[in-house]
PDB file of N, CA and C in Angstrom:
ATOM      1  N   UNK A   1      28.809 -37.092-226.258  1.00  0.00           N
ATOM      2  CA  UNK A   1      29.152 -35.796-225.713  1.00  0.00           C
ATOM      3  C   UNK A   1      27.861 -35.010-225.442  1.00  0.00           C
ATOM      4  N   UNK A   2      27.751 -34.415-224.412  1.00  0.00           N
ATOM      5  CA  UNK A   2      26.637 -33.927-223.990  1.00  0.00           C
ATOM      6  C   UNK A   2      26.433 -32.100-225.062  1.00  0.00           C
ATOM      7  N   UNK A   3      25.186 -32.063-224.880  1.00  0.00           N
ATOM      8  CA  UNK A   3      24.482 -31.125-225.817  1.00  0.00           C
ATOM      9  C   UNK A   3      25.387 -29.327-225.154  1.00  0.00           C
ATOM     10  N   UNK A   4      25.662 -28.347-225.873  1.00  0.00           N
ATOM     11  CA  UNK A   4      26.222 -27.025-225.296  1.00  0.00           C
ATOM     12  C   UNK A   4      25.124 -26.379-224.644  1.00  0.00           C
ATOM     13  N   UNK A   5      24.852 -25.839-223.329  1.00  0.00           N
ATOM     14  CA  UNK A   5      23.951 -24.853-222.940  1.00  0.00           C
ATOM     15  C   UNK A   5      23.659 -23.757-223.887  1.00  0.00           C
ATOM     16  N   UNK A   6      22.821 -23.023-223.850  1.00  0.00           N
ATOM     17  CA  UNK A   6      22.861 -21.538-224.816  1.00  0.00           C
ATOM     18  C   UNK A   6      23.745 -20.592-223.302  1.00  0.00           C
ATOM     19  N   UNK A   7      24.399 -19.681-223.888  1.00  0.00           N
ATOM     20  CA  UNK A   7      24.642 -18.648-223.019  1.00  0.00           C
ATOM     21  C   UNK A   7      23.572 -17.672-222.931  1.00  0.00           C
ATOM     22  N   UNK A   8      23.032 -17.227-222.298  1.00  0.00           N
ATOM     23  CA  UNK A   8      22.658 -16.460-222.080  1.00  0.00           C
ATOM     24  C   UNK A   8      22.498 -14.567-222.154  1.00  0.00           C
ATOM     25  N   UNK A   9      23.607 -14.540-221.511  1.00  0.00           N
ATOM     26  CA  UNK A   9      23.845 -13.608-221.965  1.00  0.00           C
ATOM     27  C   UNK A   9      24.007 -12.960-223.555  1.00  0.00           C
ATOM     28  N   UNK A  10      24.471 -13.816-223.956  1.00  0.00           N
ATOM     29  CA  UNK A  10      25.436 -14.088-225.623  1.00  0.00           C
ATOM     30  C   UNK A  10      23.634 -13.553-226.144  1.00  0.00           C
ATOM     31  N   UNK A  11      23.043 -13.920-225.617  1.00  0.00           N
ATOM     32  CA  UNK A  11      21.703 -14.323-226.460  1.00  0.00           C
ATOM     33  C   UNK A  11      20.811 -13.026-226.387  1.00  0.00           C
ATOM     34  N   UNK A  12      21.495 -12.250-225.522  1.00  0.00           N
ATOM     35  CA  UNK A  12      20.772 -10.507-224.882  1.00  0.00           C
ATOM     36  C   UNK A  12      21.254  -9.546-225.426  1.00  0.00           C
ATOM     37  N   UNK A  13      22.769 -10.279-225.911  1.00  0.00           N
ATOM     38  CA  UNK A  13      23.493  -9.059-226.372  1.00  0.00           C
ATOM     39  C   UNK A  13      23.695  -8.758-228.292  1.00  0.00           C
ATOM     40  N   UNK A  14      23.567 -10.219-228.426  1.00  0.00           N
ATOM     41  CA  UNK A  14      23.957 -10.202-230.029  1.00  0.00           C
ATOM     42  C   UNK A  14      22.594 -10.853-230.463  1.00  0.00           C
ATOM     43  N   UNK A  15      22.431 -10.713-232.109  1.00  0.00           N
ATOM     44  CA  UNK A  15      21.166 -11.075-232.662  1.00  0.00           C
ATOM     45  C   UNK A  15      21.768 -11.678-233.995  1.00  0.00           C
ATOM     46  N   UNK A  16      21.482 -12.656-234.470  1.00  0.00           N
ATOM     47  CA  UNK A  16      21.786 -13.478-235.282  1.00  0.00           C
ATOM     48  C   UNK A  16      20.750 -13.299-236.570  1.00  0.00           C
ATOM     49  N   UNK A  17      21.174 -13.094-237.631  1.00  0.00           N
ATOM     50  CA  UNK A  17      20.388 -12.692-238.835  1.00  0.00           C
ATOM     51  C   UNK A  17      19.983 -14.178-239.439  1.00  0.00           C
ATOM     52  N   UNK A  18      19.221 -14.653-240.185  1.00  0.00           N
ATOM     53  CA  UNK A  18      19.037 -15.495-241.129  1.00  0.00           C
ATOM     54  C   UNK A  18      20.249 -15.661-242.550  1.00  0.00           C
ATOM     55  N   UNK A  19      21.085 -15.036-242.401  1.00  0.00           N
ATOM     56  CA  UNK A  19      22.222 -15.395-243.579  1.00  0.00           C
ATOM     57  C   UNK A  19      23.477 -15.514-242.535  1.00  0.00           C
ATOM     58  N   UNK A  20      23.139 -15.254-241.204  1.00  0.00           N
ATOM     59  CA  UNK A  20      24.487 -15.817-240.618  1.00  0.00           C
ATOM     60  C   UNK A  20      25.323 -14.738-240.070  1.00  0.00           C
ATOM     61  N   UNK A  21      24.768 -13.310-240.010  1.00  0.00           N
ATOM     62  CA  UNK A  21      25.707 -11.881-239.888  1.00  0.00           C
ATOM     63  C   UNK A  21      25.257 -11.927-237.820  1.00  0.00           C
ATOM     64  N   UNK A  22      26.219 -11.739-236.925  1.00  0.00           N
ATOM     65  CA  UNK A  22      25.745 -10.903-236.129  1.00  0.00           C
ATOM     66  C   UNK A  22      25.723  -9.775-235.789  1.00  0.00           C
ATOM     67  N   UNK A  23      24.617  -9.123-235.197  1.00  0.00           N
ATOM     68  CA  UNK A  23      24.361  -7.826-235.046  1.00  0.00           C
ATOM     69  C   UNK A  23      24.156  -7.664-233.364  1.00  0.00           C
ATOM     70  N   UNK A  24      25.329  -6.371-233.408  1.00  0.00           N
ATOM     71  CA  UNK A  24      25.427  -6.149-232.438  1.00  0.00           C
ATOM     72  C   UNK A  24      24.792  -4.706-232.430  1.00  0.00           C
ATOM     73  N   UNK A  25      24.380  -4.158-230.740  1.00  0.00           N
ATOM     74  CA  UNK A  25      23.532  -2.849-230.380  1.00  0.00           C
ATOM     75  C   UNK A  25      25.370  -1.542-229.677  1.00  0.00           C
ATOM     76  N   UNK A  26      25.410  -0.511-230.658  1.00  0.00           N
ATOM     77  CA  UNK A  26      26.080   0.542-230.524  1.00  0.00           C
ATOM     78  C   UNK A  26      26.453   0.914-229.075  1.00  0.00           C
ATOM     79  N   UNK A  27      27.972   1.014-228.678  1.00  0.00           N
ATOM     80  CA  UNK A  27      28.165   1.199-227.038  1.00  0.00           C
ATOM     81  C   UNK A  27      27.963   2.818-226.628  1.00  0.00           C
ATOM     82  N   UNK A  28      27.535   3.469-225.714  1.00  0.00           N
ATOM     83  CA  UNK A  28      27.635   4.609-225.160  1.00  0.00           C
ATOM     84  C   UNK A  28      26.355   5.419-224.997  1.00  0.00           C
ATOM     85  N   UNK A  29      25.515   4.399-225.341  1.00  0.00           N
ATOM     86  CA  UNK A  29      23.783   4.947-225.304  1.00  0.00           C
ATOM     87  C   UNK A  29      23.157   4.947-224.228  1.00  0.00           C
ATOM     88  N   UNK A  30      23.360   4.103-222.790  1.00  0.00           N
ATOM     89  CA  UNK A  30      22.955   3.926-221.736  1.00  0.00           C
ATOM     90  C   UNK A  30      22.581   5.271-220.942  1.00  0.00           C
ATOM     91  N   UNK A  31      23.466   5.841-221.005  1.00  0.00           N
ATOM     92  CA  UNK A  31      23.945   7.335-220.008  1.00  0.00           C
ATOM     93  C   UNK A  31      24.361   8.640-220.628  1.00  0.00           C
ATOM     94  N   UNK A  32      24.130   9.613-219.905  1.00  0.00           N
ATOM     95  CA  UNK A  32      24.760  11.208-220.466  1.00  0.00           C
ATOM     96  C   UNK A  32      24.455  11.255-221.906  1.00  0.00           C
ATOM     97  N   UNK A  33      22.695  11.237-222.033  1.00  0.00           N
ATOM     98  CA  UNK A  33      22.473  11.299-223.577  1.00  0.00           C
ATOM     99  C   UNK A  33      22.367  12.233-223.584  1.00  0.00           C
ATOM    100  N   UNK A  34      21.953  13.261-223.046  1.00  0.00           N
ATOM    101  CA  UNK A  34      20.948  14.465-223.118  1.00  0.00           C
ATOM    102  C   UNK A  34      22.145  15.686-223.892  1.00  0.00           C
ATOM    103  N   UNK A  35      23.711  15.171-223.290  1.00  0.00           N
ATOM    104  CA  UNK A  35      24.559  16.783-224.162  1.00  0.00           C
ATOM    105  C   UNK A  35      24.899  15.802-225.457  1.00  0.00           C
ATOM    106  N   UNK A  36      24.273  14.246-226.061  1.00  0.00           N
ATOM    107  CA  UNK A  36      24.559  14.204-227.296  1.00  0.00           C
ATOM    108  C   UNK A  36      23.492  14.643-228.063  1.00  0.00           C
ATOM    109  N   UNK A  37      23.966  14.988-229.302  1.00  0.00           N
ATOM    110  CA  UNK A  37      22.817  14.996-230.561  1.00  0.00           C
ATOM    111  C   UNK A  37      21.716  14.351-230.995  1.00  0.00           C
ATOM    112  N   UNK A  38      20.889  14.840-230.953  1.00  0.00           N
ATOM    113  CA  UNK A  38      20.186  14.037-231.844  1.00  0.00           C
ATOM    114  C   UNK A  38      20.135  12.945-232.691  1.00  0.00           C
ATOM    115  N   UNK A  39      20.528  13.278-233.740  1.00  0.00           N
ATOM    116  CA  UNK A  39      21.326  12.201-234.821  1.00  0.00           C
ATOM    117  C   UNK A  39      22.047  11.197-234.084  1.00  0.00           C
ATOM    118  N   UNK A  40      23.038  11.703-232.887  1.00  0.00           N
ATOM    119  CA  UNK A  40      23.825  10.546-232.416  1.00  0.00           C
ATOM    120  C   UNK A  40      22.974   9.569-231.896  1.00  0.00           C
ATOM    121  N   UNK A  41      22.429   9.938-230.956  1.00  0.00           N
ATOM    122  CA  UNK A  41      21.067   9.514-230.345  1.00  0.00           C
ATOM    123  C   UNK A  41      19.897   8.713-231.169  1.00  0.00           C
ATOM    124  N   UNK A  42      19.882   8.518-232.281  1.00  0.00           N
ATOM    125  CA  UNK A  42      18.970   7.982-232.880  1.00  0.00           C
ATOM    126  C   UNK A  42      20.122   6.986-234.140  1.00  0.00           C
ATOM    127  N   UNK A  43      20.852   7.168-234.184  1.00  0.00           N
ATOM    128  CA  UNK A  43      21.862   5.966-234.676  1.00  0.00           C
ATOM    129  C   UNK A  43      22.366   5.162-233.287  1.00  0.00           C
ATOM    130  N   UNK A  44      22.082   5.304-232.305  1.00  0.00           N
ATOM    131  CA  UNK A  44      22.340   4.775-231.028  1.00  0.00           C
ATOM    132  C   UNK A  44      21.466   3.153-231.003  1.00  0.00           C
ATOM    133  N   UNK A  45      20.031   3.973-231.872  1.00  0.00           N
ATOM    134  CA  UNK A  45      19.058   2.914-232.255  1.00  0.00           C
ATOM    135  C   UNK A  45      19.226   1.555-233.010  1.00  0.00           C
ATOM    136  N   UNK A  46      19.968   1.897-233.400  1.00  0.00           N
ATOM    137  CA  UNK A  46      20.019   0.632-234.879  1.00  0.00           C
ATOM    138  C   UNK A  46      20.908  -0.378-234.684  1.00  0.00           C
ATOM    139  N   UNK A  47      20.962  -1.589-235.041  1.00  0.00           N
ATOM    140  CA  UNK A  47      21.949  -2.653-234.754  1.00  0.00           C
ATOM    141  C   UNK A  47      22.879  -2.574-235.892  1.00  0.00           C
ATOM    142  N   UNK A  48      24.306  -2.951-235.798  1.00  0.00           N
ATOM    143  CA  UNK A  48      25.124  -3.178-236.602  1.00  0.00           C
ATOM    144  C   UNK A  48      25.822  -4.559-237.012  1.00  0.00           C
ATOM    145  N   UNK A  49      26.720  -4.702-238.040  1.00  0.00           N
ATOM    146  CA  UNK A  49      26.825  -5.957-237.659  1.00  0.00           C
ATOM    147  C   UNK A  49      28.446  -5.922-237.067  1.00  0.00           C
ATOM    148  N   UNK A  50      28.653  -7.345-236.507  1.00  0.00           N
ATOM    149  CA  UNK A  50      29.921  -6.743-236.013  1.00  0.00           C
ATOM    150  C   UNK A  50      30.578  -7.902-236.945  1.00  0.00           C
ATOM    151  N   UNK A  51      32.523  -7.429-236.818  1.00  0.00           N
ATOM    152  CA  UNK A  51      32.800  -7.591-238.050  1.00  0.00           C
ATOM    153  C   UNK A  51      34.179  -7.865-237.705  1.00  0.00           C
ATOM    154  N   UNK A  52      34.283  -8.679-236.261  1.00  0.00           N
ATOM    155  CA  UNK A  52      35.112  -9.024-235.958  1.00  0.00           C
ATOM    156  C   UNK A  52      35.218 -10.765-236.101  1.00  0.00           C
ATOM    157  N   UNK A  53      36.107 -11.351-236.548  1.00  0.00           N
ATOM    158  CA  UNK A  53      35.904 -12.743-236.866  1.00  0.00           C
ATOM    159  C   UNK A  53      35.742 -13.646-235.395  1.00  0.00           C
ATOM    160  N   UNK A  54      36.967 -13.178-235.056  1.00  0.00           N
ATOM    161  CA  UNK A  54      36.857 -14.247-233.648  1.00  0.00           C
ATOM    162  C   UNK A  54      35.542 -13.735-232.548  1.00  0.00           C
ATOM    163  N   UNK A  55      34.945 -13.081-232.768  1.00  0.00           N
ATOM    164  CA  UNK A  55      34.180 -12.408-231.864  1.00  0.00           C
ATOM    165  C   UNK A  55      32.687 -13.199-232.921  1.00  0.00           C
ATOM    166  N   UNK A  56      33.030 -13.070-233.888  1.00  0.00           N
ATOM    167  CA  UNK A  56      31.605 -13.636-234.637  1.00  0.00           C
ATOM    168  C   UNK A  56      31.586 -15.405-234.523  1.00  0.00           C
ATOM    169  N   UNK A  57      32.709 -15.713-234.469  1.00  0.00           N
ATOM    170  CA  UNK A  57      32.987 -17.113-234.281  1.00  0.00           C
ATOM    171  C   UNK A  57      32.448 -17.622-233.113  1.00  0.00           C
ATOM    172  N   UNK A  58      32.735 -16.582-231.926  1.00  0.00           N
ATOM    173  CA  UNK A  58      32.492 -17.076-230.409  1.00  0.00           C
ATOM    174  C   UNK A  58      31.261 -17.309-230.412  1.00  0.00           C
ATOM    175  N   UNK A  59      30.586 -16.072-230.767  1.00  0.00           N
ATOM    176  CA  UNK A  59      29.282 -15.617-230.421  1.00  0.00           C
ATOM    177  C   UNK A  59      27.929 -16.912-230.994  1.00  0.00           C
ATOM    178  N   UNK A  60      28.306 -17.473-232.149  1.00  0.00           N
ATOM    179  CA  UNK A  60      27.877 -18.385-233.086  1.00  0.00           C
ATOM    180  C   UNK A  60      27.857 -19.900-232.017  1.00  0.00           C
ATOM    181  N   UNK A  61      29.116 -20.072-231.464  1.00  0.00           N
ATOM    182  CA  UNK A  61      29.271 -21.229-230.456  1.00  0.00           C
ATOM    183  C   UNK A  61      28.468 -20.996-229.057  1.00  0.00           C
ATOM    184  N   UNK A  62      28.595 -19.918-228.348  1.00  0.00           N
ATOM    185  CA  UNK A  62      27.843 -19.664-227.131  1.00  0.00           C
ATOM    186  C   UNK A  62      26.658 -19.610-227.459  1.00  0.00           C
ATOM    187  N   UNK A  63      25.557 -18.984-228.864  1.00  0.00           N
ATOM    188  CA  UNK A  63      24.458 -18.470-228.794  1.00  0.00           C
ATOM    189  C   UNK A  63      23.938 -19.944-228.896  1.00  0.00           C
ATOM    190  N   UNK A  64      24.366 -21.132-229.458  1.00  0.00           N
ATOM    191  CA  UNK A  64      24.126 -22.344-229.452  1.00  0.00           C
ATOM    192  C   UNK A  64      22.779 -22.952-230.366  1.00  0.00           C
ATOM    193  N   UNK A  65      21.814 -23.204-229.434  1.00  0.00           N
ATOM    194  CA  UNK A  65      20.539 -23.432-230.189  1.00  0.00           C
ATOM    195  C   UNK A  65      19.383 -22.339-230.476  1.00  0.00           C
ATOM    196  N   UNK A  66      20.181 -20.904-230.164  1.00  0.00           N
ATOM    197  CA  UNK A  66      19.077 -19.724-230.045  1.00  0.00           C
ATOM    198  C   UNK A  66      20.375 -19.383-231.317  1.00  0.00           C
ATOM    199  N   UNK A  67      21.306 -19.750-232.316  1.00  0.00           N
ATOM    200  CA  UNK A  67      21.288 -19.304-233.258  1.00  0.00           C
ATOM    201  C   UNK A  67      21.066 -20.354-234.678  1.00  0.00           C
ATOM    202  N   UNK A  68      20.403 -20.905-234.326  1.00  0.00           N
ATOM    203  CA  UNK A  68      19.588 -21.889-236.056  1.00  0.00           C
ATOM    204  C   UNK A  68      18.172 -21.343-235.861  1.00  0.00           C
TER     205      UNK A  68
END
């Protein structure tokens, strides 16, 4: 059976920790920052992990050889 491509994308969007968590980047930061807060705006910064199973499952199969 032939080897899985990495996705690409998969690989821009999520970040794979060394114990296996992915971390995903907070939605709504792109645009119309300026009437949010501060604070909002700077937790906009930080990655989280996400904490959805089937979504952590996928992400683990598409990210391929860009997650070992």
């Amino acid at each position: 059976m032939p080897k899985l491509k990495t996705h690409k994308g998969t690989v821009k969007r999520f970040r794979l920790t060394k114990n296996g968590k992915v971390m995903r980047m907070k939605a709504g930061r792109t645009h119309l920052r300026r009437k949010k807060g501060s604070s909002k705006n700077s937790d906009f910064r930080h990655a989280v992990p996400s904490t959805v199973k089937s979504i952590v499952k996928t992400v683990k199969v598409m990210a391929g050889s860009a997650a070992k």
